[in-house]
Protein backbone atom coordinates (compact mmCIF):
# COMPACT_ATOMS: atom_id res chain seq x y z
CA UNK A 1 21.01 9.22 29.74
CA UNK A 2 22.69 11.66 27.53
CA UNK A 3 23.16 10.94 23.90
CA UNK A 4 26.83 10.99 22.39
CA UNK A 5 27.55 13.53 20.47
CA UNK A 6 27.27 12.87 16.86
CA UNK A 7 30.33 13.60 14.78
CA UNK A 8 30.08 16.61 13.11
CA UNK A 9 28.67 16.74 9.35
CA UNK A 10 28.49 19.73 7.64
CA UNK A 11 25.05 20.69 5.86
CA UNK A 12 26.21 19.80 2.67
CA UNK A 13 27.59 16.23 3.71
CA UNK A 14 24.37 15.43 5.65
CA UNK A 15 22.67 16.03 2.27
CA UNK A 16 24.75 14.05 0.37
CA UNK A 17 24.79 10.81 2.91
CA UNK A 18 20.98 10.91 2.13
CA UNK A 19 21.07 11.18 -0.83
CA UNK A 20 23.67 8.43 -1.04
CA UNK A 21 20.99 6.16 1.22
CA UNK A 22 18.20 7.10 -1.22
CA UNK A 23 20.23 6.12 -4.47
CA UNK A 24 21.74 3.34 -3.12
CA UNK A 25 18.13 1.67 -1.48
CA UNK A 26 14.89 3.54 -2.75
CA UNK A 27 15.36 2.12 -6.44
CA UNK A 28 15.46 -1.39 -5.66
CA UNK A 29 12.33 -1.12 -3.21
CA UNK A 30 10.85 1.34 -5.89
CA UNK A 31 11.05 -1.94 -8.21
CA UNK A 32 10.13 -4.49 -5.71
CA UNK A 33 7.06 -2.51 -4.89
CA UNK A 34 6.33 -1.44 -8.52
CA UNK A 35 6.28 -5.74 -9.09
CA UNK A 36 4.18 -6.56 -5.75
CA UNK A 37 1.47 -3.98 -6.79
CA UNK A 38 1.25 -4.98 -10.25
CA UNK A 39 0.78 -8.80 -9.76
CA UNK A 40 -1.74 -8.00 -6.86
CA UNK A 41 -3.98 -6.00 -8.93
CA UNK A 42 -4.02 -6.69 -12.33
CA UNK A 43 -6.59 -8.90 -11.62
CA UNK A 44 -8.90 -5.96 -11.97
CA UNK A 45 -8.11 -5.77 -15.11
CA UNK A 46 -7.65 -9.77 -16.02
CA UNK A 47 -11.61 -9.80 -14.75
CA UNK A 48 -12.83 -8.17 -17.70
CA UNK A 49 -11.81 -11.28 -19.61
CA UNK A 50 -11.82 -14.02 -17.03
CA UNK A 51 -15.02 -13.19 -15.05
CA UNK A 52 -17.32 -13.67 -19.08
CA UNK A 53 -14.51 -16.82 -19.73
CA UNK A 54 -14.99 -18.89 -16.32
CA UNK A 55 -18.83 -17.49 -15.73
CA UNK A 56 -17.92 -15.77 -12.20
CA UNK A 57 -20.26 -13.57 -10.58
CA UNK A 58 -19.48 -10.09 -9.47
CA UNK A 59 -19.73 -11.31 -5.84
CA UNK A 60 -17.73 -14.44 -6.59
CA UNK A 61 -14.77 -12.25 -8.27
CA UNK A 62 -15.17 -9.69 -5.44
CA UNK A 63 -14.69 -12.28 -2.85
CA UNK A 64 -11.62 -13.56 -4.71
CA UNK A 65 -10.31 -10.25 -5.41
CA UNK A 66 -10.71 -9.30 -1.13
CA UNK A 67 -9.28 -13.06 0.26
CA UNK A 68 -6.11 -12.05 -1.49
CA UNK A 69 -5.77 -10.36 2.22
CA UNK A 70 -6.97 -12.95 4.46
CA UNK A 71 -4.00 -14.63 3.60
CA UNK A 72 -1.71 -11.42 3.67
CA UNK A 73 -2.95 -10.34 7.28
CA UNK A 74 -2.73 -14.12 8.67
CA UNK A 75 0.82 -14.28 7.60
CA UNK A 76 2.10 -10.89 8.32
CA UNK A 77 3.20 -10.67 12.31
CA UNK A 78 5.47 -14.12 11.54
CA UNK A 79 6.37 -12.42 8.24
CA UNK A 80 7.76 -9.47 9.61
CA UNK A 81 9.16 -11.29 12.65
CA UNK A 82 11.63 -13.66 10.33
CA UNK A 83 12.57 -10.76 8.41
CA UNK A 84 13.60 -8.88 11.42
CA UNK A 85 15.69 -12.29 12.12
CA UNK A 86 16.87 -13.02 8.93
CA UNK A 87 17.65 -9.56 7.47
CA UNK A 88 15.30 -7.40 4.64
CA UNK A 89 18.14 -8.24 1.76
CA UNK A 90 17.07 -12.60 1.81
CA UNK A 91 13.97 -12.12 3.41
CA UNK A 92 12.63 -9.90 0.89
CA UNK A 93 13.91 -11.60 -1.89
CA UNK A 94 12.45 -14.77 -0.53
CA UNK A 95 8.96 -12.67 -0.53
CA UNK A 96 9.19 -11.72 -4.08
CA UNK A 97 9.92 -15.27 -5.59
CA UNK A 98 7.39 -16.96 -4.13
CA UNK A 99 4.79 -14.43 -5.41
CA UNK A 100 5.72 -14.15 -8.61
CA UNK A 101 5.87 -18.42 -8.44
CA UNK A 102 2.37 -17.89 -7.39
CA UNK A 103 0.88 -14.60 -9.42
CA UNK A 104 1.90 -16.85 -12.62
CA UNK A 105 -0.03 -19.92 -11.57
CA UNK A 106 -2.90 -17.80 -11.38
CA UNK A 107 -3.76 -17.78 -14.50
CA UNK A 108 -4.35 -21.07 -14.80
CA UNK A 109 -7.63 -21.17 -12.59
CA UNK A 110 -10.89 -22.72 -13.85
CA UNK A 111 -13.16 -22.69 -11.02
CA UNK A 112 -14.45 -20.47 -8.25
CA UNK A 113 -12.88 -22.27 -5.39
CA UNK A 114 -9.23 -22.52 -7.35
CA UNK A 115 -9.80 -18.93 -7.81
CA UNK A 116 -10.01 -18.14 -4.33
CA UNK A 117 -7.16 -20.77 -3.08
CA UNK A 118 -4.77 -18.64 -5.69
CA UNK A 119 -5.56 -15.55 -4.19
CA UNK A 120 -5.02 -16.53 -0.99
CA UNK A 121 -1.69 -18.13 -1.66
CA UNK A 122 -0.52 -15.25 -3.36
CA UNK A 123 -1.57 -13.19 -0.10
CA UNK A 124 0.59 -15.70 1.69
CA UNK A 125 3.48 -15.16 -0.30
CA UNK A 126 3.66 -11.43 -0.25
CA UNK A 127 2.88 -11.17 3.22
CA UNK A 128 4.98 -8.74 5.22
CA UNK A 129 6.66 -7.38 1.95
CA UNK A 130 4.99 -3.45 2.43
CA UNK A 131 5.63 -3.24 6.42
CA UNK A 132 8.72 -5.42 6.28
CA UNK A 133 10.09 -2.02 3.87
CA UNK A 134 9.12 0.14 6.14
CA UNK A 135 10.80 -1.09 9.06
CA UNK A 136 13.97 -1.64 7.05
CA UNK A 137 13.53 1.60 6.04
CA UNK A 138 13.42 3.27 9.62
CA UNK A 139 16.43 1.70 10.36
CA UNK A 140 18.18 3.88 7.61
CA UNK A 141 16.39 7.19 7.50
CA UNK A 142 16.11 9.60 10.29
CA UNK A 143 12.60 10.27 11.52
CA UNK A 144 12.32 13.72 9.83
CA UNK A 145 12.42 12.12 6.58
CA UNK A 146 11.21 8.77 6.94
CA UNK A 147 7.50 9.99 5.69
CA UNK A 148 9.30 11.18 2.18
CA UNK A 149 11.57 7.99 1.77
CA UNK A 150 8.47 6.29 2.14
CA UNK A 151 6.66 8.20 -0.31
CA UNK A 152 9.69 7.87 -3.18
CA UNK A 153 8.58 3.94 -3.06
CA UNK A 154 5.19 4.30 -2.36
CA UNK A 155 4.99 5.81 -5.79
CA UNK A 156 5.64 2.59 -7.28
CA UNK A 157 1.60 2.68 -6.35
CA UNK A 158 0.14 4.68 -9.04
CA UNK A 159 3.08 4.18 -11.87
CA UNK A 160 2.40 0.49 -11.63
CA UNK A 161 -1.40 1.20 -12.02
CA UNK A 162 -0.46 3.37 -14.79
CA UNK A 163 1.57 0.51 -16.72
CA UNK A 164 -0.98 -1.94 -15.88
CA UNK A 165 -3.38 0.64 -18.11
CA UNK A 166 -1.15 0.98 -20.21
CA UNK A 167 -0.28 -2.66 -20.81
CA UNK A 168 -3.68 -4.16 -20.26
CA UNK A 169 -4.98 -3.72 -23.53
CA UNK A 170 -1.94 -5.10 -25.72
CA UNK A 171 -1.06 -8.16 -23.15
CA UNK A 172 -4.63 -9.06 -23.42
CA UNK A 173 -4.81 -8.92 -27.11
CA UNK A 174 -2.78 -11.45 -27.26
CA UNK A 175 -6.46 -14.23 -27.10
CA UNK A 176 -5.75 -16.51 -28.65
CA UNK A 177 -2.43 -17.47 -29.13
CA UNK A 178 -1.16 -20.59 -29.13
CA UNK A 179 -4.84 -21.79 -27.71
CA UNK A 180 -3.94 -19.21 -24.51
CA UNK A 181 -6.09 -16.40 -23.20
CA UNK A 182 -5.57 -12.93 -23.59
CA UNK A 183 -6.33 -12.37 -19.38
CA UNK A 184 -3.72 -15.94 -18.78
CA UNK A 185 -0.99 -14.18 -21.21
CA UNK A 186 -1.01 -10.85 -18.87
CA UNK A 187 -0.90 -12.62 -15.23
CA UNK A 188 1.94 -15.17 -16.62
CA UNK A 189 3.74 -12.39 -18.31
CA UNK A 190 3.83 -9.77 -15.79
CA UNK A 191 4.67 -12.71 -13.25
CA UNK A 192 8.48 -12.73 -14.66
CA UNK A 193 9.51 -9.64 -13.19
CA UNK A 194 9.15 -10.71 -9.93
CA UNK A 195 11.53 -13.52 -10.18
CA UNK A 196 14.21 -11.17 -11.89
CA UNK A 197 13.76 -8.87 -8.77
CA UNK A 198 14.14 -11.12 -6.68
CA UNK A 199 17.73 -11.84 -7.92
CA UNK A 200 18.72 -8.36 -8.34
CA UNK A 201 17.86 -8.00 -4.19
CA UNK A 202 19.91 -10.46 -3.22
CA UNK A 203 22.82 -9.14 -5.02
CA UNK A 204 22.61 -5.43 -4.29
CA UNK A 205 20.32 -4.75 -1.33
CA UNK A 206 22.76 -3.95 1.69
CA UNK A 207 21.28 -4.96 5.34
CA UNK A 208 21.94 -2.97 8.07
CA UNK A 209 23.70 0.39 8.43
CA UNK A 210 26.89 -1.27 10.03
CA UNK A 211 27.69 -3.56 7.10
CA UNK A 212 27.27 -1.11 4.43
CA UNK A 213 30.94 -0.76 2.87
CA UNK A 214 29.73 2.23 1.14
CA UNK A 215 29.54 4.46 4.18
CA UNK A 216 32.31 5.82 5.88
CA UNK A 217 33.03 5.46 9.89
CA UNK A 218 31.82 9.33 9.91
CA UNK A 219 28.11 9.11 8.28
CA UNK A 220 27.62 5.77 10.06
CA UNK A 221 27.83 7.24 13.55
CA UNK A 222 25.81 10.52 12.19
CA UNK A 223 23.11 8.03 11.14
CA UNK A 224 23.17 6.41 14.70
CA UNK A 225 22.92 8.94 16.63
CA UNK A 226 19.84 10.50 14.64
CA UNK A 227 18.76 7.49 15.18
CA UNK A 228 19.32 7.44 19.10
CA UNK A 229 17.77 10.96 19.09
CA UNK A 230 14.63 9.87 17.36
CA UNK A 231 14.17 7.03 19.91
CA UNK A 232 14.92 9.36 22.59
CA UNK A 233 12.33 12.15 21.08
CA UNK A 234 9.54 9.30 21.19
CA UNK A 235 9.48 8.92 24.82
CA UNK A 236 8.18 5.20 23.92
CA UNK A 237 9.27 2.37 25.71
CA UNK A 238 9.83 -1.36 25.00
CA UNK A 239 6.76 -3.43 25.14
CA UNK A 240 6.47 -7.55 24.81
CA UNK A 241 4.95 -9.21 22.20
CA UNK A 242 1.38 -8.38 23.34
CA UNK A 243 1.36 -5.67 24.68
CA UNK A 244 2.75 -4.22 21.35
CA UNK A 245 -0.38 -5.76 19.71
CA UNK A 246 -2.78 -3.54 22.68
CA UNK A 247 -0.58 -0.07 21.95
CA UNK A 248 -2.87 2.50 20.98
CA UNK A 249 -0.75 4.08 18.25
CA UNK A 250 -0.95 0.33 16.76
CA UNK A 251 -4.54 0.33 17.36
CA UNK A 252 -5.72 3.55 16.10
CA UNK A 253 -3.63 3.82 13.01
CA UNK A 254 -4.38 0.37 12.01
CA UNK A 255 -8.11 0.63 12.21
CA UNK A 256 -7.60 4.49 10.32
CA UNK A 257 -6.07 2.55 7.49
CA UNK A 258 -8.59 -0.37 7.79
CA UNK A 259 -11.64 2.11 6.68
CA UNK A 260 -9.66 4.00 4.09
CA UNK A 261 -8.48 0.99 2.41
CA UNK A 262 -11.46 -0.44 2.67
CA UNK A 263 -12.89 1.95 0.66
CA UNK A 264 -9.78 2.45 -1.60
CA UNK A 265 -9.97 -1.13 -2.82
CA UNK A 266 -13.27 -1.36 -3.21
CA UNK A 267 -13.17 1.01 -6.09
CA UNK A 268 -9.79 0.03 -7.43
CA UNK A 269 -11.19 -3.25 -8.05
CA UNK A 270 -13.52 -2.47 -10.04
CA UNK A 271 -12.41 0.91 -11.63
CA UNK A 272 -11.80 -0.30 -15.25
CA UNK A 273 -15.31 -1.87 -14.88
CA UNK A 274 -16.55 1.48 -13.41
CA UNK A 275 -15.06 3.85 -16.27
CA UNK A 276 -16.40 1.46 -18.92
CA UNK A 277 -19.98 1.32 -17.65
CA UNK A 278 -19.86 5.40 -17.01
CA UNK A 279 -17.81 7.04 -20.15
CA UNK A 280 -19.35 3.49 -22.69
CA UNK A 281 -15.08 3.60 -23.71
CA UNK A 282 -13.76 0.27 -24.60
CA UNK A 283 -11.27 -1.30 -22.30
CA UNK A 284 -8.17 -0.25 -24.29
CA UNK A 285 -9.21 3.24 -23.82
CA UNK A 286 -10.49 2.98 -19.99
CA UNK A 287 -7.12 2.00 -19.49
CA UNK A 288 -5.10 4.34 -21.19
CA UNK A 289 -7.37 7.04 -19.34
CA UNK A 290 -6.66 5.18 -16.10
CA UNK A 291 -2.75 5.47 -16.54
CA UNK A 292 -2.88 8.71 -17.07
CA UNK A 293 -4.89 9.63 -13.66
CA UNK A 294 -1.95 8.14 -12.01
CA UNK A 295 0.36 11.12 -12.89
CA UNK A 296 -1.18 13.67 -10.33
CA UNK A 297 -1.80 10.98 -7.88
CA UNK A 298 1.73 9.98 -7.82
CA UNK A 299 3.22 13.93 -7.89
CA UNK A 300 0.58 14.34 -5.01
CA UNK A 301 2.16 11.76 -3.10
CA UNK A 302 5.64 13.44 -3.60
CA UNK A 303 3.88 16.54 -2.45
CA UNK A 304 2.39 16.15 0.65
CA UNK A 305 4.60 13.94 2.31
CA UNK A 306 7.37 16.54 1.81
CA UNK A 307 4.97 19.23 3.18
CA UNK A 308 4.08 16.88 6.08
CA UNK A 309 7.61 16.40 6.92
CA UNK A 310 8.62 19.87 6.73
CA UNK A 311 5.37 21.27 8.72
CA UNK A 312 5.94 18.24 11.16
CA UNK A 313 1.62 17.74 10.90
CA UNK A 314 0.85 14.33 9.55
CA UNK A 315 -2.29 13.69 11.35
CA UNK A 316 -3.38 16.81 9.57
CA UNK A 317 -2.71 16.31 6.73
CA UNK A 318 -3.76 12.38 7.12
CA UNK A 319 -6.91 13.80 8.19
CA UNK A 320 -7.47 16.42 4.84
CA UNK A 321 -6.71 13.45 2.74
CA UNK A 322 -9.80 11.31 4.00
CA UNK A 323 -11.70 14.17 3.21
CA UNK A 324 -10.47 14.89 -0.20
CA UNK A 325 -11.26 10.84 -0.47
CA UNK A 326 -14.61 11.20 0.95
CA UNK A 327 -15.24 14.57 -1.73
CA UNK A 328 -13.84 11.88 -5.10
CA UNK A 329 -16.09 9.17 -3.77
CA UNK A 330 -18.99 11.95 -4.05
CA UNK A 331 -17.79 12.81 -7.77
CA UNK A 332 -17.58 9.19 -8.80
CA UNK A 333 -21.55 8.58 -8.01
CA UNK A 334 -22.82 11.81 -9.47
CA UNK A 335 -21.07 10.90 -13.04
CA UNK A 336 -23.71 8.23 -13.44
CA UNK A 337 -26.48 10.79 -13.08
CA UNK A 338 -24.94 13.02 -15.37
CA UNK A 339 -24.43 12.88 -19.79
CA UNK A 340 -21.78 10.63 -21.50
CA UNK A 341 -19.49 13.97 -22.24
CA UNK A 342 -19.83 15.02 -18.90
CA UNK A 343 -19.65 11.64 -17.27
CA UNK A 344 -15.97 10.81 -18.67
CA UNK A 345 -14.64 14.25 -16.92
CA UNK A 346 -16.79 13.92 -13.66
CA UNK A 347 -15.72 10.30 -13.66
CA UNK A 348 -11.97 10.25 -14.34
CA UNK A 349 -11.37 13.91 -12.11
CA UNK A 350 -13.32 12.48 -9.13
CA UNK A 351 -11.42 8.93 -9.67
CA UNK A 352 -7.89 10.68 -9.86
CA UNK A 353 -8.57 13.05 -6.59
CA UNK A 354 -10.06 9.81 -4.88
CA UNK A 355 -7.03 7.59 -5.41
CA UNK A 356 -4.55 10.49 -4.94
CA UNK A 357 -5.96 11.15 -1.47
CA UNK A 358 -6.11 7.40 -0.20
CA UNK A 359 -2.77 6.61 -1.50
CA UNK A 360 -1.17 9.78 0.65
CA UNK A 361 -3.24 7.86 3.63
CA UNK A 362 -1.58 4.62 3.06
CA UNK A 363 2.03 6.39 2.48
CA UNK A 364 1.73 8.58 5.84
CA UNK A 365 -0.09 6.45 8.16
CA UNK A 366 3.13 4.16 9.57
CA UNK A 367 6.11 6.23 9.21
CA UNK A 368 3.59 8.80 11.46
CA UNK A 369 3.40 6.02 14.00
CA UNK A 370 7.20 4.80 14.02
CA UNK A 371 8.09 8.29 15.73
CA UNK A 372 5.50 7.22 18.50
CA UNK A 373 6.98 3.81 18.63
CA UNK A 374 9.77 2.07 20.53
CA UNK A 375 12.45 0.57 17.09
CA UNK A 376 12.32 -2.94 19.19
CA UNK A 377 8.65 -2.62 18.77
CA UNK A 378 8.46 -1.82 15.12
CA UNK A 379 9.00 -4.99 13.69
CA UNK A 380 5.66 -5.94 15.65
CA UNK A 381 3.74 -2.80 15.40
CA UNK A 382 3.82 -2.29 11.63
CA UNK A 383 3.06 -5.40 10.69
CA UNK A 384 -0.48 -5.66 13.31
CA UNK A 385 -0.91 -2.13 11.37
CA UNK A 386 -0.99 -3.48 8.30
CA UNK A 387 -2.82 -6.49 9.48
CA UNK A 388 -5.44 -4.61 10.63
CA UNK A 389 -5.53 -2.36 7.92
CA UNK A 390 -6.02 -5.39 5.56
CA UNK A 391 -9.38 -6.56 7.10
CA UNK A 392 -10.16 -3.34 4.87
CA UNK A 393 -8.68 -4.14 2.19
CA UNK A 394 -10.58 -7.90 2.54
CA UNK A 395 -14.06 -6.09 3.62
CA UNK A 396 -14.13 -4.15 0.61
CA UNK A 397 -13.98 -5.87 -2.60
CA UNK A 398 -16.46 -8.46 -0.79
CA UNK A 399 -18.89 -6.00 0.18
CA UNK A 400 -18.38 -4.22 -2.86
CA UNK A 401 -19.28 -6.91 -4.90
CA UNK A 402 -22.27 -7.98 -3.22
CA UNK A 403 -23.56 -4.63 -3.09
CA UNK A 404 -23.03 -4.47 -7.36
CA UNK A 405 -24.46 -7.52 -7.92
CA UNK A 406 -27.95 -7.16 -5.53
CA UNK A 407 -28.67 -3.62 -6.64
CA UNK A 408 -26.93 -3.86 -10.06
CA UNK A 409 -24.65 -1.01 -10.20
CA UNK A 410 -22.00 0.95 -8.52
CA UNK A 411 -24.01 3.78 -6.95
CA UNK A 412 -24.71 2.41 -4.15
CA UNK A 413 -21.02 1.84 -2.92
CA UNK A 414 -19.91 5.00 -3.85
CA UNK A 415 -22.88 6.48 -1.94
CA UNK A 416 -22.07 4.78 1.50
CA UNK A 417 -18.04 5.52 1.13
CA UNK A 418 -18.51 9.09 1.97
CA UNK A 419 -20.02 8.18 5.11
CA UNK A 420 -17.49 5.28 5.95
CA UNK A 421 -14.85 7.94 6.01
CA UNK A 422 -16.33 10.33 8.24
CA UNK A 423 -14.66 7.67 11.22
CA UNK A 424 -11.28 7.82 10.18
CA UNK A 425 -11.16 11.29 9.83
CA UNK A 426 -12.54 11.78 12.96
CA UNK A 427 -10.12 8.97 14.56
CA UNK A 428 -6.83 10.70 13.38
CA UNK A 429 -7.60 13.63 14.64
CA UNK A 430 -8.57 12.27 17.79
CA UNK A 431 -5.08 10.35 17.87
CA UNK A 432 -3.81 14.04 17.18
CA UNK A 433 -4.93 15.58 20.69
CA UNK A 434 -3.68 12.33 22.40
CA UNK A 435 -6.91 11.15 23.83
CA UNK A 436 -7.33 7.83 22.28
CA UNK A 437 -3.50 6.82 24.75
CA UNK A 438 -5.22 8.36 27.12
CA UNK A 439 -8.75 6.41 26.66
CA UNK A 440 -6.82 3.31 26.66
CA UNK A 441 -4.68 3.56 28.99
CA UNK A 442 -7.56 4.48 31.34
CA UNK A 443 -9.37 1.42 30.21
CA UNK A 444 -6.32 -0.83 30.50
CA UNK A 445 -5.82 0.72 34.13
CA UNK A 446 -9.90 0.22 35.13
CA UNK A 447 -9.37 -3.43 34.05
């Protein structure tokens, strides 16, 4: 059927409109995300303290720090599913409170096992917060320039990493007072923004392109029928609930992300443990170093998500990201052969090119998959992404830590994450010719 036409914009109006969209929605997800990230991980830094305080093992911590996403990948298909009933504006709020609810309670934990229920609870809370955004966000950016929206949040990645290194050090200086430790002080501190955020969502975050009173009659149709085209351009068509689960798009991108983040968490983790055993810095240090890395990885982000709109090539340059991951990973275990001096450059450069080049991974991976998706998909399809890209996530710190604690260092890891990578890089580019649709559909068809 032919599309409508779209009412006519000039350049400079269609410029403005998004730029109206991004000032009006990217801050508060910007925020949200910068929160989410921040009580998720600061754990890695929290273990310095805790793990010597409540005797945990580096297997025990790295199983705590990984079942964070069993419950985030149980919980994410129903997650996504309400949201797409209730609307992003309450159901993200509702997201937020309950983790920051949780992410405080944390740092009350004494044992192993409360130390694992926590981080599982908290994974239940925040479940279906990262694809939830990007499904509300397709609904508001055309498909051209989904892949940068996405990556003007996504930076919320590496700043919050960089305030966590930055804040680390003073929050957990705090030991001490009033009979409270320095690690309990930073989780029940940096829980607070999360329930502030939560408010500020469910005052200002607007729904759903027809109810926003801030766009005229004019730029609502114009974002419709880009919309319309986009769907159109796809050539996908609506799937039920399972057989959304069985697309290949779902399948293949989701297991892509699975072995990056795998390996992606598995270092950031332990990173502030890493840098401290490699450069002998103290943790106040490590961490300002740490922030710092987090510059370049977050300008990076800006940078080739903007180039992979504009060359309209995300597989490739999803695919030259897993190697420039797969070349850090290398950097990170020959610092421990090398000197102190040249350790703490080896170390931080190969760290900074590492996380730079999963992050762009994790920022391109879905909004590359929405154009090959039906919209009354999406709501399904990102979230079984993300599930399956959690098992990673889970897989990692776990493994991670048992590896550390049997051999009793990091080189090991670091050694074996080159060759974990070589799959997803040849997966994406696989997905890129087209014959992984065509393998399944040929094994869907033979059964």
């Amino acid at each position: 059927m032919e599309l409508p036409a779209p009412t006519p914009l000039t350049r400079a109006m269609e410029r403005r409109l998004i730029a109206k969209l991004s000032w009006r929605i990217l801050p508060l997800i910007f925020l949200s995300y910068l929160v989410a990230v921040m009580d998720r991980a600061n754990i890695s830094y929290a273990s310095v303290q805790m793990n010597a305080s409540l005797g945990f093992s580096a297997a025990v911590y790295g199983f705590g720090a990984g079942v964070f996403f069993v419950g985030y990948s149980l919980f994410e298909i129903p997650s996504n599913m309400m949201l797409a009933r209730f609307g992003a504006r309450r159901w993200i709020a509702r997201i937020m409170l309950t983790w920051g609810v949780v992410s405080g309670l944390m740092a009350f934990v004494q044992t192993p096992t409360q130390f694992y229920v926590m981080r599982f609870l908290l994974g239940v809370a925040e479940a279906g917060f990262y694809p939830g955004v990007l499904l509300y966000l397709s609904q508001w950016f055309p498909a051209t320039m989904l892949a940068r929206s996405v990556s003007r949040f996504y930076i919320a990645n590496p700043i919050s990493f960089m305030m966590m290194g930055s804040l680390a050090g003073l929050l957990m200086s705090l030991d001490g007072t009033l009979g409270v430790a320095g690690w309990q002080w930073m989780l029940l501190l940096e829980a607070v923004p999360a329930l502030v955020v939560a408010a500020l969502l469910l005052l200002f975050l607007p729904d759903r392109i027809a109810t926003a009173k801030w766009l005229s009659a004019d730029e609502k149709d114009w974002l419709e029928h880009h919309h319309a085209a986009d769907h159109a351009a796809s050539g996908a068509v609506e799937h039920d609930f399972w057989r959304s689960l069985a697309n290949p798009v779902v399948l293949g991108f989701g297991l892509t992300c699975a072995l990056v983040f795998m390996c992606g968490n598995a270092i950031s983790y332990s990173a502030p443990k890493m840098l401290m055993q490699a450069t002998g810095w103290s943790l106040g240090t490590v961490g300002f170093a740490a922030a710092l890395t987090q510059i370049p990885v977050a300008l990076a982000m800006l940078l080739v998500c903007w180039h992979s709109d504009h060359r309209r090539a995300p597989h490739v340059h999803i695919a030259a990201m897993i190697a420039l991951a797969a070349i850090g990973a290398c950097g990170m275990a020959l610092a421990f052969l090398t000197g102190p001096g040249q350790a703490v450059v080896a170390m931080i450069a190969a760290y900074c090119l590492f996380n730079a080049a999963s992050s762009v991974v994790g920022t391109l991976a879905i909004p590359t998959a929405s154009a090959m998706l039906h919209p009354q998909n999406r709501a399904v399809a990102f979230a079984a992404i993300n599930t399956i890209a959690q098992i990673g996530n889970f897989l990692g710190p776990t493994l991670w830590g048992i590896a550390a604690s049997r051999t009793g260092s990091f080189q090991f890891g670091l050694g074996a994450i080159p060759i974990i990578l070589l799959a997803p890089f040849g997966l994406i580019l696989f997905m890129r010719r087209g014959k992984l649709r065509s393998a399944v559909r040929a094994a869907v068809g033979a059964g």
